[in-house]
PDB file of N, CA and C in Angstrom:
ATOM      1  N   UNK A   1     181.476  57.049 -12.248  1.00  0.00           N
ATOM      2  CA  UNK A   1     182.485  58.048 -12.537  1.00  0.00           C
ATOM      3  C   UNK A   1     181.830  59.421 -12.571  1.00  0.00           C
ATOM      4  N   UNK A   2     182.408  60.289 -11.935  1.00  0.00           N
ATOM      5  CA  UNK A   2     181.762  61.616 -12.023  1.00  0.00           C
ATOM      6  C   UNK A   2     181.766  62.396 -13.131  1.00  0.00           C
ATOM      7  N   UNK A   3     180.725  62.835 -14.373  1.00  0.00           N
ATOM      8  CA  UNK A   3     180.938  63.833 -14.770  1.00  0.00           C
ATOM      9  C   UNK A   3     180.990  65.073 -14.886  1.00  0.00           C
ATOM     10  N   UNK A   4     182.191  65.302 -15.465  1.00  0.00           N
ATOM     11  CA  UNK A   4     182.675  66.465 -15.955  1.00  0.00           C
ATOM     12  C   UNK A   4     181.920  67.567 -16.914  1.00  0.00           C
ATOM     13  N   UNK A   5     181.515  68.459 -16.507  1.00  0.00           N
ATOM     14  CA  UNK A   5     181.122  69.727 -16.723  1.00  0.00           C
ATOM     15  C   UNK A   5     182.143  70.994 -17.192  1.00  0.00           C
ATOM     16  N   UNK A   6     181.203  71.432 -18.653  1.00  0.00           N
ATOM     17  CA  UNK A   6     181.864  72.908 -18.309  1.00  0.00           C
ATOM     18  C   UNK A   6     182.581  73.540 -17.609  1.00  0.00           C
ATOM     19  N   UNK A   7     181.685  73.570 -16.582  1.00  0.00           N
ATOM     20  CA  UNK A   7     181.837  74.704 -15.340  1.00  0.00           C
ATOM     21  C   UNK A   7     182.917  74.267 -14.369  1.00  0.00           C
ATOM     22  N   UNK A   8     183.264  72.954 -14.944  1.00  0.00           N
ATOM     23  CA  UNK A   8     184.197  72.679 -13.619  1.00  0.00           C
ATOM     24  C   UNK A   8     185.534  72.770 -14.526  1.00  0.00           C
ATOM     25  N   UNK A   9     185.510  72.460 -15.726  1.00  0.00           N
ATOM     26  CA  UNK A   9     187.016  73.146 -16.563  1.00  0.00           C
ATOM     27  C   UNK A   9     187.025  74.171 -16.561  1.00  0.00           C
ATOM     28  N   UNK A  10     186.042  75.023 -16.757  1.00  0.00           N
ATOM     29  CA  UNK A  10     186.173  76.563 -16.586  1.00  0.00           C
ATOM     30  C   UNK A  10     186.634  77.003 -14.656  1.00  0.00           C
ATOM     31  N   UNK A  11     186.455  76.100 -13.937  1.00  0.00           N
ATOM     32  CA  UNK A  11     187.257  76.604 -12.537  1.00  0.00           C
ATOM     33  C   UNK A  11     188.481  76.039 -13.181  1.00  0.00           C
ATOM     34  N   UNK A  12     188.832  74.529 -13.392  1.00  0.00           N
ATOM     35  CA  UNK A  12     190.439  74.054 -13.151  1.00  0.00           C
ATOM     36  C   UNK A  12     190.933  75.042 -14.135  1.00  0.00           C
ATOM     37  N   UNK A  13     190.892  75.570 -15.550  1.00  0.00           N
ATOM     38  CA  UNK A  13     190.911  76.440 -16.113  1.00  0.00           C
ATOM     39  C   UNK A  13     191.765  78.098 -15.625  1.00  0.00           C
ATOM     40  N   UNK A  14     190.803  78.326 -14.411  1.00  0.00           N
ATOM     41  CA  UNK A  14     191.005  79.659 -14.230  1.00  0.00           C
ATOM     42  C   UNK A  14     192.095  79.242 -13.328  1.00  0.00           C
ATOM     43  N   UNK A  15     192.135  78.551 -12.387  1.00  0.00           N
ATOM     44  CA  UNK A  15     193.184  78.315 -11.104  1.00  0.00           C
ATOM     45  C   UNK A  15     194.306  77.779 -11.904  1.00  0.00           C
ATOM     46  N   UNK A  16     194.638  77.249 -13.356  1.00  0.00           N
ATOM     47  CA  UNK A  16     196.068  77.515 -13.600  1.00  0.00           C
ATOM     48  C   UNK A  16     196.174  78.549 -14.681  1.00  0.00           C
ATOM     49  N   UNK A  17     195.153  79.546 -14.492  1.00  0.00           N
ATOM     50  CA  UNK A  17     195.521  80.384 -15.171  1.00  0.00           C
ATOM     51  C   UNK A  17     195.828  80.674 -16.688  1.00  0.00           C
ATOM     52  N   UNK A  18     194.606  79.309 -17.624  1.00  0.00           N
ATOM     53  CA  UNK A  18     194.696  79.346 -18.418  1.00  0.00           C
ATOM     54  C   UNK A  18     193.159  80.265 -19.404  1.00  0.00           C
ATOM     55  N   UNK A  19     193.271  80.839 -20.629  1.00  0.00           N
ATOM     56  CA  UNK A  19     192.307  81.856 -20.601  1.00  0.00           C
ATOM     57  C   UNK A  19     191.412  80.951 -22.012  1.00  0.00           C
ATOM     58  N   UNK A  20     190.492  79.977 -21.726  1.00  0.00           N
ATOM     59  CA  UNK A  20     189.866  79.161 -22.660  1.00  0.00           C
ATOM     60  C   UNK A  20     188.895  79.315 -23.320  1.00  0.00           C
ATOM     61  N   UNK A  21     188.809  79.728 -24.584  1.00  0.00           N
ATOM     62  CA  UNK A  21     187.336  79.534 -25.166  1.00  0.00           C
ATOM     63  C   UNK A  21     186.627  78.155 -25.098  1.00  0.00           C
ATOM     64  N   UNK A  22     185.207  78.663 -25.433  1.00  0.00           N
ATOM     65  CA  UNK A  22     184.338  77.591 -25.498  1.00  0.00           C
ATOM     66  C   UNK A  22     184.342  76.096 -26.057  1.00  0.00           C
ATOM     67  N   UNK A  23     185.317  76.023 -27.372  1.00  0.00           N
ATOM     68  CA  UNK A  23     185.703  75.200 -28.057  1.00  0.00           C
ATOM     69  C   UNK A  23     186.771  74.676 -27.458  1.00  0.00           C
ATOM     70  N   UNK A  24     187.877  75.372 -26.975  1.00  0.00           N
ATOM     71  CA  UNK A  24     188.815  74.857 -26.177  1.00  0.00           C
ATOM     72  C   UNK A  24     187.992  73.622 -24.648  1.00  0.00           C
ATOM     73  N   UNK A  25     187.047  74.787 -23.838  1.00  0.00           N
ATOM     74  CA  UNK A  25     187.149  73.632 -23.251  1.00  0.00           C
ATOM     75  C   UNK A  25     185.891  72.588 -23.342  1.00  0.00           C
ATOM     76  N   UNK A  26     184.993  72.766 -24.241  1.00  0.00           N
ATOM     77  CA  UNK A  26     184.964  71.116 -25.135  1.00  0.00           C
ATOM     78  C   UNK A  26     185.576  69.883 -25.363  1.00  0.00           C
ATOM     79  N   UNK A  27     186.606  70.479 -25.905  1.00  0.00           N
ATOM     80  CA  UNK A  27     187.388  69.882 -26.178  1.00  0.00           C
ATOM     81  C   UNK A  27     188.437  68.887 -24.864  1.00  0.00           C
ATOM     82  N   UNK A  28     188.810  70.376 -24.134  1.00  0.00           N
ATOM     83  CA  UNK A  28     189.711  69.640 -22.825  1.00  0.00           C
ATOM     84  C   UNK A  28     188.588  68.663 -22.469  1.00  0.00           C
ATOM     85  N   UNK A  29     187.505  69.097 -22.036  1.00  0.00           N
ATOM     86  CA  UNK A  29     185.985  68.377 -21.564  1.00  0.00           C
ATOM     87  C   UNK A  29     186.326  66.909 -22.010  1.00  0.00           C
ATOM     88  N   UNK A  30     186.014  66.885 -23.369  1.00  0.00           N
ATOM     89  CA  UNK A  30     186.229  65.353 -23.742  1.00  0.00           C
ATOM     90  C   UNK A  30     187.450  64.612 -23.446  1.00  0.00           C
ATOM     91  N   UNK A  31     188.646  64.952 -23.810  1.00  0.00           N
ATOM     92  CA  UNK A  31     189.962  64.526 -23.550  1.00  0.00           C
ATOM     93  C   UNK A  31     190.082  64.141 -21.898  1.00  0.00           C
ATOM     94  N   UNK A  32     189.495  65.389 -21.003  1.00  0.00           N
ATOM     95  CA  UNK A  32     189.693  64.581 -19.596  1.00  0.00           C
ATOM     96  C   UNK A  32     188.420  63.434 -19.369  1.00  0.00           C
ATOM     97  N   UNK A  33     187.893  63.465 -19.896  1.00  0.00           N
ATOM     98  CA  UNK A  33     186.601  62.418 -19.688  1.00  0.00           C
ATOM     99  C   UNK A  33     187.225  61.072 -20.222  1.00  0.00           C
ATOM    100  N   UNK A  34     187.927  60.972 -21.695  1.00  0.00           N
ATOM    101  CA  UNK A  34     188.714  60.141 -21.936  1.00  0.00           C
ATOM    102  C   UNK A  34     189.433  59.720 -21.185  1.00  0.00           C
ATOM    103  N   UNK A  35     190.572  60.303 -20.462  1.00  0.00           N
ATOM    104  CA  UNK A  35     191.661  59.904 -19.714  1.00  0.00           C
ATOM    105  C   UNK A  35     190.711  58.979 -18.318  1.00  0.00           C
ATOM    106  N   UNK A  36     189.925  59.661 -18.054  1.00  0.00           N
ATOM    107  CA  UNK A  36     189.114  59.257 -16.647  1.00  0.00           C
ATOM    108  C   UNK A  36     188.684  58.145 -17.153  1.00  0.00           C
ATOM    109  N   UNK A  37     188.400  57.706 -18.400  1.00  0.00           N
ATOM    110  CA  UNK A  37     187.880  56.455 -18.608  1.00  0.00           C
ATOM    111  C   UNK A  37     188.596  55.333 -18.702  1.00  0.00           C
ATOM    112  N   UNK A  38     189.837  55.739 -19.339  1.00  0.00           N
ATOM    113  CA  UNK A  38     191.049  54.920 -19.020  1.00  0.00           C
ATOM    114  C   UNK A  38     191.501  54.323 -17.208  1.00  0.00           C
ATOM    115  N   UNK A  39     191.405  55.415 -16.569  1.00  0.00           N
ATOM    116  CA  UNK A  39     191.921  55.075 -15.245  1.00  0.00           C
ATOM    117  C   UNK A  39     190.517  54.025 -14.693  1.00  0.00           C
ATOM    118  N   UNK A  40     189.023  54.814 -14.582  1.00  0.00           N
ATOM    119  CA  UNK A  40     188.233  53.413 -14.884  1.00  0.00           C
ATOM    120  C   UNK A  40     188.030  52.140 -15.141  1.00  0.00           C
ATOM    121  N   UNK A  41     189.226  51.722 -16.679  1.00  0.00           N
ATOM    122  CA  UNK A  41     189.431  50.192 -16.824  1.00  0.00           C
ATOM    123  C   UNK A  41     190.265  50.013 -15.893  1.00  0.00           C
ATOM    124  N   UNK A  42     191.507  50.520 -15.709  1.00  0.00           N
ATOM    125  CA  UNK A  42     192.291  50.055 -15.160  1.00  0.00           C
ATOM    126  C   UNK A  42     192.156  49.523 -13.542  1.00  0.00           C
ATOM    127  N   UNK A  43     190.719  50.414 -12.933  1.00  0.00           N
ATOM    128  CA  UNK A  43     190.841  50.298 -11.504  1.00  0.00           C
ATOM    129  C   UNK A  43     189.849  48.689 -11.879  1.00  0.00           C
ATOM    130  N   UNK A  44     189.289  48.081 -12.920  1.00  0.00           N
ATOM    131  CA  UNK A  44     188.339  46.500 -13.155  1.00  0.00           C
ATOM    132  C   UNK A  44     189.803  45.609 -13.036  1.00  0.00           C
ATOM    133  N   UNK A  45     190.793  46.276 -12.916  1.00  0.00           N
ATOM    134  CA  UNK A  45     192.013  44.939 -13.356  1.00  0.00           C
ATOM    135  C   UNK A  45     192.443  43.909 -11.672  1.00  0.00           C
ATOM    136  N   UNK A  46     192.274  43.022 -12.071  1.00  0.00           N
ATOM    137  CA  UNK A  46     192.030  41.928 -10.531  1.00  0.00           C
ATOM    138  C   UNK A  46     193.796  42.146 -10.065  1.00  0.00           C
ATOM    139  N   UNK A  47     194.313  42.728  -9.135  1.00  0.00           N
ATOM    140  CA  UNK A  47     195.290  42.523  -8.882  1.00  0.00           C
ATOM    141  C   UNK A  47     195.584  42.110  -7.560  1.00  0.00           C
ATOM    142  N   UNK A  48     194.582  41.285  -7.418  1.00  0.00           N
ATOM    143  CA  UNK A  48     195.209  40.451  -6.297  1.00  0.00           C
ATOM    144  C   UNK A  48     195.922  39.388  -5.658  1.00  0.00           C
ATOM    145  N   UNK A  49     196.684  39.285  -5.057  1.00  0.00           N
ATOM    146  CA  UNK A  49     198.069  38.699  -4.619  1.00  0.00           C
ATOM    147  C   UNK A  49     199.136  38.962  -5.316  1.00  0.00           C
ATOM    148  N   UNK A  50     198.777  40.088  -6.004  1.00  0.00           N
ATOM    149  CA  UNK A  50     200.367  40.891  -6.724  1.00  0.00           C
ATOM    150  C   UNK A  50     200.834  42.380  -5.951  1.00  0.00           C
ATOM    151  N   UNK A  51     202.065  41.767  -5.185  1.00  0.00           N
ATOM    152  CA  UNK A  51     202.496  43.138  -4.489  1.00  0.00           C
ATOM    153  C   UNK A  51     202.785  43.929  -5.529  1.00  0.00           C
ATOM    154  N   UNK A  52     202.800  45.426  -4.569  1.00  0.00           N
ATOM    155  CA  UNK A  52     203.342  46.503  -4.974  1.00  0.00           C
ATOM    156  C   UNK A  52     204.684  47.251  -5.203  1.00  0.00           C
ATOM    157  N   UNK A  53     205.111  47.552  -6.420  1.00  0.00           N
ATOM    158  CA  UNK A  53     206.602  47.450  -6.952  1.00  0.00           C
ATOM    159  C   UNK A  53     207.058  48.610  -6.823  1.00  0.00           C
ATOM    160  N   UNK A  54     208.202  49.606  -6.931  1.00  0.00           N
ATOM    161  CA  UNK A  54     208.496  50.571  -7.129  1.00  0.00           C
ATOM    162  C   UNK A  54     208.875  51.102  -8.574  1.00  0.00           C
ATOM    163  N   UNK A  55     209.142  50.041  -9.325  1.00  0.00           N
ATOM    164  CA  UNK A  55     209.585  50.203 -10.263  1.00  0.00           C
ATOM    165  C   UNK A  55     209.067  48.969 -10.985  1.00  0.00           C
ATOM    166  N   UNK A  56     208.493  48.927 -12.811  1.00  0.00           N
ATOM    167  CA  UNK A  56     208.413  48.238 -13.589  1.00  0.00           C
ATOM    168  C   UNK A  56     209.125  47.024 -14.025  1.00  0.00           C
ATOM    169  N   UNK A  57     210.497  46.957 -13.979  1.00  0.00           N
ATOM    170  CA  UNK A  57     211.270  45.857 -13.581  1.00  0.00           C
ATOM    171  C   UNK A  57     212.351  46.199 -13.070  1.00  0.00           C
ATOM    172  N   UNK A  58     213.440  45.579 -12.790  1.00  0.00           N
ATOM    173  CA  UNK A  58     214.800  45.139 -12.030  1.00  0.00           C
ATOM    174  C   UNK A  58     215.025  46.681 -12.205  1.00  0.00           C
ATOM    175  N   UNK A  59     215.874  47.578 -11.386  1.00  0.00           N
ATOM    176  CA  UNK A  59     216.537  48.995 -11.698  1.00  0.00           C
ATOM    177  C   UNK A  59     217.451  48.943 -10.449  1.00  0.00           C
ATOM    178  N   UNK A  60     218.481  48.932 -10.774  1.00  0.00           N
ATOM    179  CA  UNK A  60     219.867  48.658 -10.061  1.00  0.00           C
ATOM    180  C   UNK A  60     220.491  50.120 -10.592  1.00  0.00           C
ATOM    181  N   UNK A  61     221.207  50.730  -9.462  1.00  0.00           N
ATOM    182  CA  UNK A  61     222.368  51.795  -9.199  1.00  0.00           C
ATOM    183  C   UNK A  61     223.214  51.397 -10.316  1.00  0.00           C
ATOM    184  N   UNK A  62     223.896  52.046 -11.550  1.00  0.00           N
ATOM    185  CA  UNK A  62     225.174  51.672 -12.119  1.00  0.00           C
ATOM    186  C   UNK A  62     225.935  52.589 -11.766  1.00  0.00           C
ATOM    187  N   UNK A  63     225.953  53.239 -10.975  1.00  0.00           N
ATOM    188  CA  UNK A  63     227.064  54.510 -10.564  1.00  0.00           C
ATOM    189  C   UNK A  63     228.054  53.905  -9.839  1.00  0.00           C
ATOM    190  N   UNK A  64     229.040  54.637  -9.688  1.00  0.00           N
ATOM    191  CA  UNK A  64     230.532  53.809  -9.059  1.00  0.00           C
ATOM    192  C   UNK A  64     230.584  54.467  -7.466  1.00  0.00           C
ATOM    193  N   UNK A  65     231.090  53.963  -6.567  1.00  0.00           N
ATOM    194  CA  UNK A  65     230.999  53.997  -4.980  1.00  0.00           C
ATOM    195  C   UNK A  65     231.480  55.364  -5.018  1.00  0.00           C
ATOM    196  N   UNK A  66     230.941  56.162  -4.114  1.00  0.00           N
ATOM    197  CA  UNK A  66     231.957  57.589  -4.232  1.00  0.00           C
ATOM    198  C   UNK A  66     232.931  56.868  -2.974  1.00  0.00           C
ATOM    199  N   UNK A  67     234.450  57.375  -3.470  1.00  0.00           N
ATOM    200  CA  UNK A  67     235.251  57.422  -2.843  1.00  0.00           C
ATOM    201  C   UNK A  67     236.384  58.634  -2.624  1.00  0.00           C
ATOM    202  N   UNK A  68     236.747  58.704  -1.337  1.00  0.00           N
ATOM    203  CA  UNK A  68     237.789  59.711  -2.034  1.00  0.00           C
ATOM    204  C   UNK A  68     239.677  59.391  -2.021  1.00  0.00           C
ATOM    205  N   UNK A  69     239.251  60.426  -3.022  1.00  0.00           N
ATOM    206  CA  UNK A  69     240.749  60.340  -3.752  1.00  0.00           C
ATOM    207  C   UNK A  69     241.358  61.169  -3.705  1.00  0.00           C
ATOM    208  N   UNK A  70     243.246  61.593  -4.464  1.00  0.00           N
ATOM    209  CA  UNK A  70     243.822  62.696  -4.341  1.00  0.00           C
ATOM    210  C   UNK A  70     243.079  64.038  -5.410  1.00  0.00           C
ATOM    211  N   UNK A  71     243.346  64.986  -4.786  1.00  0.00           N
ATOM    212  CA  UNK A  71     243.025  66.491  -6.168  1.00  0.00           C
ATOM    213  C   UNK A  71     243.977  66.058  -7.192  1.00  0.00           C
ATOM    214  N   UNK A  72     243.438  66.636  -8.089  1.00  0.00           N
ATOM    215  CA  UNK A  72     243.964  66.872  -9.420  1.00  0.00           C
ATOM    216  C   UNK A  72     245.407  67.771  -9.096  1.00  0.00           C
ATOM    217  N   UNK A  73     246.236  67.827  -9.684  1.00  0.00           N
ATOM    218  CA  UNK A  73     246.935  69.363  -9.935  1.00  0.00           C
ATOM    219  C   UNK A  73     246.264  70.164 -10.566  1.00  0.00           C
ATOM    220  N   UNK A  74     246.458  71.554 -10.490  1.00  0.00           N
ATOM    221  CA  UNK A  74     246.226  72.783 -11.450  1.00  0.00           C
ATOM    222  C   UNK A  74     246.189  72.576 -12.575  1.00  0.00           C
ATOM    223  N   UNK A  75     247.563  72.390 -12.896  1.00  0.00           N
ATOM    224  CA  UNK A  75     248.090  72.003 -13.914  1.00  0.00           C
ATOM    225  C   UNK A  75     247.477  70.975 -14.633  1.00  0.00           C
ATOM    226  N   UNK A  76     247.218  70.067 -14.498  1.00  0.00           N
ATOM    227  CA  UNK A  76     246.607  68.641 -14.541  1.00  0.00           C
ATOM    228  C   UNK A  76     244.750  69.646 -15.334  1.00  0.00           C
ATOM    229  N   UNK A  77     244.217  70.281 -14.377  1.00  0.00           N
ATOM    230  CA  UNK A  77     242.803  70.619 -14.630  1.00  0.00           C
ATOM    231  C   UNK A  77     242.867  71.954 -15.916  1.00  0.00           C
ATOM    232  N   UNK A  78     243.628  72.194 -16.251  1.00  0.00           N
ATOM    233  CA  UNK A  78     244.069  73.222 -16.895  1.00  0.00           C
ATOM    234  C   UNK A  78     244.586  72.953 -18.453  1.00  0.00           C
ATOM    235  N   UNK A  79     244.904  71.779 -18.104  1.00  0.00           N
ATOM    236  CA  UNK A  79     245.887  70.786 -19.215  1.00  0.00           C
ATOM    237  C   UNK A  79     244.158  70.521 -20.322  1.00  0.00           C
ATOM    238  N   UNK A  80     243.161  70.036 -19.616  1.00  0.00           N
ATOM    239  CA  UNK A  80     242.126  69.291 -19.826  1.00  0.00           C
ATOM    240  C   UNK A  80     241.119  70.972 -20.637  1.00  0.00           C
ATOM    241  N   UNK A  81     241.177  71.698 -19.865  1.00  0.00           N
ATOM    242  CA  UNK A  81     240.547  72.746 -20.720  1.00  0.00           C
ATOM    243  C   UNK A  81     240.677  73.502 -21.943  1.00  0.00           C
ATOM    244  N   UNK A  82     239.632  73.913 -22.499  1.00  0.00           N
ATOM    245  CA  UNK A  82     240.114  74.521 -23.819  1.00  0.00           C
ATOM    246  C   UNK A  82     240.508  75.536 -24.310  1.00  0.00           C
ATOM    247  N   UNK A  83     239.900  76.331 -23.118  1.00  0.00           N
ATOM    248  CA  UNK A  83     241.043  78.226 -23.169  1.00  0.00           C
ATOM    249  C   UNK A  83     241.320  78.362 -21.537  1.00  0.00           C
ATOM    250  N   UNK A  84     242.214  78.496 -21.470  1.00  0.00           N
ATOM    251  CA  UNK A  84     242.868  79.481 -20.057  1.00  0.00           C
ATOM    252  C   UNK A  84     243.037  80.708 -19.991  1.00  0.00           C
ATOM    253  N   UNK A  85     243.126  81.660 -18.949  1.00  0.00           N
ATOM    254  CA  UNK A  85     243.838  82.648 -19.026  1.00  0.00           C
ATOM    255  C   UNK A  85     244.591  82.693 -17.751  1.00  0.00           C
ATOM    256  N   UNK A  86     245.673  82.389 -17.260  1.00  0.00           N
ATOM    257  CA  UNK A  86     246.437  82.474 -15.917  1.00  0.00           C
ATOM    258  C   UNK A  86     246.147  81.067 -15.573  1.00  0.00           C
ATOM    259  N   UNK A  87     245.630  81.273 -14.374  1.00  0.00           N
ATOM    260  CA  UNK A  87     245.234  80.185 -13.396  1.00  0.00           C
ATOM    261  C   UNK A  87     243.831  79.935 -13.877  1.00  0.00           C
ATOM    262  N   UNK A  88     243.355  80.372 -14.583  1.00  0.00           N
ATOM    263  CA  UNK A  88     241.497  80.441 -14.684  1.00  0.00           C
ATOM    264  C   UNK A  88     241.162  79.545 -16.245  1.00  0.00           C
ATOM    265  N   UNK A  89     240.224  78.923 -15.825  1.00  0.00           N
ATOM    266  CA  UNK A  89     239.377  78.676 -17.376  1.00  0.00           C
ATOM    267  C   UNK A  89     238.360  79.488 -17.902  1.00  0.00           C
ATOM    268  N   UNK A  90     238.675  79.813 -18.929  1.00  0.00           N
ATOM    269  CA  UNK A  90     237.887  80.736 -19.715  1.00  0.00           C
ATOM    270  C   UNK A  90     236.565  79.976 -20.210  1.00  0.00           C
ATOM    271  N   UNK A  91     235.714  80.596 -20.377  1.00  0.00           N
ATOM    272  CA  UNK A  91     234.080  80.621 -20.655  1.00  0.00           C
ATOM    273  C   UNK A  91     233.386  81.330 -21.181  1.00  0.00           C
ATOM    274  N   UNK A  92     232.832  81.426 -22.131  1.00  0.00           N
ATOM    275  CA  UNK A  92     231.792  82.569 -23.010  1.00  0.00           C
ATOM    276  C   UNK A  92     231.357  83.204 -21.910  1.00  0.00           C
ATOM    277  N   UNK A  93     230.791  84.393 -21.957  1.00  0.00           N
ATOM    278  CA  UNK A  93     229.716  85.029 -21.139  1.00  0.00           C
ATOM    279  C   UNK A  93     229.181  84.496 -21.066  1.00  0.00           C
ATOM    280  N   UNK A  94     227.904  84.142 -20.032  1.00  0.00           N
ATOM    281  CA  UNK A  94     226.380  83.676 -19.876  1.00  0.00           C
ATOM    282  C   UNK A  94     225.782  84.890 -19.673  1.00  0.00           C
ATOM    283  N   UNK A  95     226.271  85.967 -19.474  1.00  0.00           N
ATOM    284  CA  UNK A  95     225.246  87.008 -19.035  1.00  0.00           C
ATOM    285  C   UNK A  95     225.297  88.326 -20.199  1.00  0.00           C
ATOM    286  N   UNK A  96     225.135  89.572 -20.152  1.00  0.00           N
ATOM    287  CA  UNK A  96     225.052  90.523 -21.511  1.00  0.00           C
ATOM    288  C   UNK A  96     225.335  91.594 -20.371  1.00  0.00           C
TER     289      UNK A  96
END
């Protein structure tokens, strides 16, 4: 496994633009050395003759077929809202 240096958190560091003291990246230092050690065990794990899944178990669509159907009335979409004014539904500002 390659180690990790200073100097090389102090590049990944600068390229996202984060501004780290010494203690900081110590610290990151150890934590990514950790994580790397994790991915390490994981690459000892025998997985052979076990295909490759997309997903952890079963994950099935529950959404309903789009189909189409008739419009609403106005009236009908208007009925359903909580302030109108005319033809329009009313809405707080989003903007100032």
């Amino acid at each position: 496994m390659p180690i990790l240096n200073n100097k090389i958190i102090e590049q990944m560091s600068q390229l996202a633009y984060l501004n780290l003291t010494q203690e900081e990246i110590e610290a990151l230092r150890s934590d990514l050395e950790n994580i790397l050690d994790k991915f390490q065990a994981l690459s000892t794990v025998n997985t052979e003759g076990i295909s490759p899944t997309s997903h952890t178990s079963d994950v099935y669509a529950v959404m309903r077929e789009d189909c189409q159907a008739e419009a609403l009335e106005l009236n009908e979409i208007l009925d359903n809202a909580p302030t109108t004014d005319g033809d329009f539904i009313k809405i707080r500002p989003v903007l100032d």
